[in-house]
C-alpha atoms as a PDB file:
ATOM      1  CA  UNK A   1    -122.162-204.043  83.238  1.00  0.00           C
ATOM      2  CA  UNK A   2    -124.649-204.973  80.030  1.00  0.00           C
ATOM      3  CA  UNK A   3    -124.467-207.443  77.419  1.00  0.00           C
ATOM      4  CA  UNK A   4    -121.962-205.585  75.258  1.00  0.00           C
ATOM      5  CA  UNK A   5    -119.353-206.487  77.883  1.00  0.00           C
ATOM      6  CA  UNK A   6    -119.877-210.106  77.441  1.00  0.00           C
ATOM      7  CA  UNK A   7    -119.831-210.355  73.905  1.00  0.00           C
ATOM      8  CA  UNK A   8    -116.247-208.339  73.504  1.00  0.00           C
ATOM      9  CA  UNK A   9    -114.685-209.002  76.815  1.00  0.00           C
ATOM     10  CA  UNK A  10    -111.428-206.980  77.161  1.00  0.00           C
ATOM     11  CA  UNK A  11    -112.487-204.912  74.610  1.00  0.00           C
ATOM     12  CA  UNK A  12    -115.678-202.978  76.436  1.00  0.00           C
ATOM     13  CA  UNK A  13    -115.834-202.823  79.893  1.00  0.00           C
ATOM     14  CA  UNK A  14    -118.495-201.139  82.467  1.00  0.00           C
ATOM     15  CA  UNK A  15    -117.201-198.022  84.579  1.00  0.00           C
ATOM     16  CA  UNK A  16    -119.931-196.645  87.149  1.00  0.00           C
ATOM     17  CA  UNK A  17    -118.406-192.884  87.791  1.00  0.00           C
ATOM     18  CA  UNK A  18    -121.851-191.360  89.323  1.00  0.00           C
ATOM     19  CA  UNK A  19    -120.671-191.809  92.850  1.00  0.00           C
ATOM     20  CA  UNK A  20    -119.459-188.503  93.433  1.00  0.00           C
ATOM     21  CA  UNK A  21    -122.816-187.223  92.232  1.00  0.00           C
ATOM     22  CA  UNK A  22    -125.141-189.319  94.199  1.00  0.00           C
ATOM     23  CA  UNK A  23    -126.907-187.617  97.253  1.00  0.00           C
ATOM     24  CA  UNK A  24    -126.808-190.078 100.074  1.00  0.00           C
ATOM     25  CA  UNK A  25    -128.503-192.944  97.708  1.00  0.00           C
ATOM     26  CA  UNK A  26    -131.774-190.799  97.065  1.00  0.00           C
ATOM     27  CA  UNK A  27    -133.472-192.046  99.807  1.00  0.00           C
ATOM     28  CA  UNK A  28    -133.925-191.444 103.830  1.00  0.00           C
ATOM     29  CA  UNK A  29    -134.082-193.219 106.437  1.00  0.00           C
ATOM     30  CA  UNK A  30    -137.193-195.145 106.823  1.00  0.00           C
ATOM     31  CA  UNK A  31    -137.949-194.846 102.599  1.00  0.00           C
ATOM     32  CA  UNK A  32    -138.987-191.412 102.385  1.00  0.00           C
ATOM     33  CA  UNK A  33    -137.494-189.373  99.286  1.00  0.00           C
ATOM     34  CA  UNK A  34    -134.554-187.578  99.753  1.00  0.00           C
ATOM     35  CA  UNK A  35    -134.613-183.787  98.444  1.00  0.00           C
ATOM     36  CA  UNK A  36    -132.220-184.035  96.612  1.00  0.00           C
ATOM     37  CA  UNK A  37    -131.005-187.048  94.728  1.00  0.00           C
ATOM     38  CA  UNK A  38    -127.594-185.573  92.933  1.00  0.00           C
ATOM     39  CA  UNK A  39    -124.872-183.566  94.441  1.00  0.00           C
ATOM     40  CA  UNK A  40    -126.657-179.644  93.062  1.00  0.00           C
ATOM     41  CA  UNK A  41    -122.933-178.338  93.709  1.00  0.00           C
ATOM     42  CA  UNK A  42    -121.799-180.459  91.101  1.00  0.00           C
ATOM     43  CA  UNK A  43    -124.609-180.683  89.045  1.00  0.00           C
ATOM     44  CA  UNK A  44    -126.667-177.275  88.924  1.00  0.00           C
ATOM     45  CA  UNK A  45    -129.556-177.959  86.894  1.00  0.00           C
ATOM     46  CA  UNK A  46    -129.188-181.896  88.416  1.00  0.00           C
ATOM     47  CA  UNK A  47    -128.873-183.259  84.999  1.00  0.00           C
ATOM     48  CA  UNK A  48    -125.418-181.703  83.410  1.00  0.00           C
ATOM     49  CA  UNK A  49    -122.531-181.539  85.181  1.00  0.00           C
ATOM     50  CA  UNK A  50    -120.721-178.197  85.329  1.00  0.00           C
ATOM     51  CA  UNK A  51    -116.692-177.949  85.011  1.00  0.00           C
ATOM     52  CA  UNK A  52    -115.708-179.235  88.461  1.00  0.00           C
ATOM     53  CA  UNK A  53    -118.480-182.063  87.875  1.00  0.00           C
ATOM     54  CA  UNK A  54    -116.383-182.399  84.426  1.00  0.00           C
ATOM     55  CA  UNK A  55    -113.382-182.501  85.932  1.00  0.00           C
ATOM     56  CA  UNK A  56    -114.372-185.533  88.094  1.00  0.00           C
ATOM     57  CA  UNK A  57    -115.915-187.397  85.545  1.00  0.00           C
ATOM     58  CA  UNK A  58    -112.820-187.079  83.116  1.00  0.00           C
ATOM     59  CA  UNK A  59    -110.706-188.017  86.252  1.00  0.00           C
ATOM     60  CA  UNK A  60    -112.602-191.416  86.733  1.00  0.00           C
ATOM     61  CA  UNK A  61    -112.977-192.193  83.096  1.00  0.00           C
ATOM     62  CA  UNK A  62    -109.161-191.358  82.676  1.00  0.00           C
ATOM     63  CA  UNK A  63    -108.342-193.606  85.947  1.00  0.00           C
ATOM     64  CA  UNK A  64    -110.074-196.617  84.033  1.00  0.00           C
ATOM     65  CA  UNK A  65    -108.355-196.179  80.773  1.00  0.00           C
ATOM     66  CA  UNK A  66    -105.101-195.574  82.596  1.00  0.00           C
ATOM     67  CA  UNK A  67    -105.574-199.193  84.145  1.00  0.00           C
ATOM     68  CA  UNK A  68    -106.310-199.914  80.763  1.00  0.00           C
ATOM     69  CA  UNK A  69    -102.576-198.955  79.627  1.00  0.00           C
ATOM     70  CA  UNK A  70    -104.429-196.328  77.306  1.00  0.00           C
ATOM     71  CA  UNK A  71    -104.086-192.281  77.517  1.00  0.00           C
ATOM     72  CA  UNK A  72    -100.898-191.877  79.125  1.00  0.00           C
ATOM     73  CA  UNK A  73     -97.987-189.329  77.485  1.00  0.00           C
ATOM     74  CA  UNK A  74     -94.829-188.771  78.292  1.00  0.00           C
ATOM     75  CA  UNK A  75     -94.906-184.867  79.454  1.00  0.00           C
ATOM     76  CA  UNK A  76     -96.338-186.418  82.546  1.00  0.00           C
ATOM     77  CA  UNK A  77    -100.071-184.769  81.897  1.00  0.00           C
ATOM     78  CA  UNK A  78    -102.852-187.236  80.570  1.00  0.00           C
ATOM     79  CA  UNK A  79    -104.317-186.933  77.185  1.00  0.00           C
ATOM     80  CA  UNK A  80    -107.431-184.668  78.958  1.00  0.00           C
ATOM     81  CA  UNK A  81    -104.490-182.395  80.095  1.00  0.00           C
ATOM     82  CA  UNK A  82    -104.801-183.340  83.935  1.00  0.00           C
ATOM     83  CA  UNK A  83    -101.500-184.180  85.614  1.00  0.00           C
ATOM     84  CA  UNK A  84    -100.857-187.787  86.215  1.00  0.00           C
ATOM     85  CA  UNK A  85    -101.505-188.600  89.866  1.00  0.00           C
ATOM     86  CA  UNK A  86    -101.828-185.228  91.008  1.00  0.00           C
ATOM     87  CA  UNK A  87    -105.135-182.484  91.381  1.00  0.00           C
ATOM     88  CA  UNK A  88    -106.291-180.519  88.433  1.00  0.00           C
ATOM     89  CA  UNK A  89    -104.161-177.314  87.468  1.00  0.00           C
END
């Protein structure tokens, strides 16, 4: 998680949310190098993510916070406007 994590524990913490754009780990069986490394659907120019790539990321990083106790309002929707435990609008 890095050093920053250690010095302020509770305070910064580590969240890893590039599994949905991972390609089968970027490699084949028997080493050689996968095509493809990120998911393209998600990632078109396999750098930036476009909206549903967004959406996913803002879900995860929302996720931790909300175990956090941080981001959460009353009207039921999260402070990114996604609805609490449910899809995307």
């Amino acid at each position: 998680g890095g050093r920053l994590s250690v010095d302020f524990p509770g305070r910064v913490s580590y969240v890893d949310c590039g599994g949905p754009f991972r390609a089968g780990g970027g490699r084949r069986e028997g080493g050689e190098e996968e095509a493809e490394e990120v998911v393209v659907r998600l990632m078109p120019d396999r750098l930036h993510p476009n909206p549903e790539g967004h959406q996913l990321l803002a879900r995860c990083l929302e996720t931790a916070l909300l175990g956090k106790g941080w981001g959460v309002q009353p009207t039921g929707y999260s402070r990114l406007g996604l609805p609490l435990g449910g899809s995307a609008p």
